[in-house]
Protein backbone atom coordinates (compact mmCIF):
# COMPACT_ATOMS: atom_id res chain seq x y z
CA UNK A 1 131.31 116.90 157.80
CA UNK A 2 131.54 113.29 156.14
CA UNK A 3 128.51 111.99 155.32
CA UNK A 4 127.88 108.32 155.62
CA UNK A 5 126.13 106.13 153.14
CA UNK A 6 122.95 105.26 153.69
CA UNK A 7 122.29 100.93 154.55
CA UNK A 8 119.60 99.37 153.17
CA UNK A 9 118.10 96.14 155.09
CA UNK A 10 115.93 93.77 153.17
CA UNK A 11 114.36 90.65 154.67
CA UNK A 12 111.82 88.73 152.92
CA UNK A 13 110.30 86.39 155.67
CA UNK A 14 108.43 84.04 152.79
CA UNK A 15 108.53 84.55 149.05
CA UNK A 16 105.46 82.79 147.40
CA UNK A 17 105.72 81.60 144.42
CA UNK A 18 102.28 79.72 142.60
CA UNK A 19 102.24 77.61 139.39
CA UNK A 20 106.27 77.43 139.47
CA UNK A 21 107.96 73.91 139.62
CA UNK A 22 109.83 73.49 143.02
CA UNK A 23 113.13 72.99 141.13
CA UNK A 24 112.94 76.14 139.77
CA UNK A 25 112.23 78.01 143.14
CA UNK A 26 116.39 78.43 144.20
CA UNK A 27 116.86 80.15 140.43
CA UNK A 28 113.94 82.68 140.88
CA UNK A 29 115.13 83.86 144.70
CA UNK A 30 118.56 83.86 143.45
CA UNK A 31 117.34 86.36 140.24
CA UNK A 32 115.43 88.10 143.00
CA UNK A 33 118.16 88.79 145.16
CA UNK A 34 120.15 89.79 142.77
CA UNK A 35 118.04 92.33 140.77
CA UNK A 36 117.34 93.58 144.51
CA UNK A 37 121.07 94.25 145.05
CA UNK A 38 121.39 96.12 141.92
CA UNK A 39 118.47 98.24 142.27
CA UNK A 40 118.82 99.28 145.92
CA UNK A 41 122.60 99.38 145.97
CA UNK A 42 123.12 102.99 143.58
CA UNK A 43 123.79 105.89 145.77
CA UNK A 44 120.84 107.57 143.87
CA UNK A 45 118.27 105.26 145.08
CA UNK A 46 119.46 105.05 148.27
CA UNK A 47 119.25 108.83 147.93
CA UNK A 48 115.29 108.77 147.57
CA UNK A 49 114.09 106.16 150.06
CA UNK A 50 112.87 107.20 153.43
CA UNK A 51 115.37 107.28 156.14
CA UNK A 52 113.21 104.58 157.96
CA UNK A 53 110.68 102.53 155.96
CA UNK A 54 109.57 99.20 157.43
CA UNK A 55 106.42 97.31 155.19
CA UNK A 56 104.72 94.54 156.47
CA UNK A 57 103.66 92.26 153.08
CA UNK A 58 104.23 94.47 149.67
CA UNK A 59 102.48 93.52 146.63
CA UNK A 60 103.07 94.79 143.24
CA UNK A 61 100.99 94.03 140.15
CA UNK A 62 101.56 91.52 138.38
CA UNK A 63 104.82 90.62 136.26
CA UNK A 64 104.12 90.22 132.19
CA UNK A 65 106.35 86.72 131.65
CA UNK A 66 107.41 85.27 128.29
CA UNK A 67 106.72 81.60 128.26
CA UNK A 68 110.36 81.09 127.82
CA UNK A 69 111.81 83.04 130.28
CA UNK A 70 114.12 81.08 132.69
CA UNK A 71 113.90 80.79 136.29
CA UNK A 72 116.32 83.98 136.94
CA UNK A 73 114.96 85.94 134.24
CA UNK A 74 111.47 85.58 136.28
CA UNK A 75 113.29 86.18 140.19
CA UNK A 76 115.47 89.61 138.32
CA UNK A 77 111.71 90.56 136.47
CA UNK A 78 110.09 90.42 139.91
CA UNK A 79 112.69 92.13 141.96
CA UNK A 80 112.46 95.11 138.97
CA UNK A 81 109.09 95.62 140.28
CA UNK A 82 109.73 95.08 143.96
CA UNK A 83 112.56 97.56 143.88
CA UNK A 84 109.89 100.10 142.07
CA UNK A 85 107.34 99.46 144.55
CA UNK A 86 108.75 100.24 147.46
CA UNK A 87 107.63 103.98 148.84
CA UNK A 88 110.12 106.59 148.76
């Protein structure tokens, strides 16, 4: 018996982000998406989440930023603690 591997859907309807300058907003989703990819995409996390898990609005706590970090260093910071929030 083969086993297929598990898909993992993610749509984020509306990212807000406050107190961020607007040209900075394409350089945070993009770190976001792509810490996202990386977290959900290893076999052992898709391993532990729930066969079907579908979340309204999740919130984490809040992310600890140095004042220099750049735009993607900010979106791959928040989807870290995305990826870690999500229930398994």
């Amino acid at each position: 018996m083969t086993h297929r591997p598990r898909c993992v859907h993610v749509t984020i309807d509306r990212l807000v982000l406050r107190g961020f300058p607007p040209d900075q907003r394409d350089a945070i989703a993009a770190g976001l998406t792509q810490e996202l990819v990386a977290q959900l995409s290893s076999p052992a996390t898709a391993r532990q989440l729930r066969v079907s898990c579908s979340l309204a609005s999740l919130r984490t706590a809040p992310v600890q930023l140095a004042t220099s970090a750049t735009p993607q260093a900010i979106g791959i910071g928040a989807g870290r603690r995305l990826a870690r929030s999500i229930p398994s």
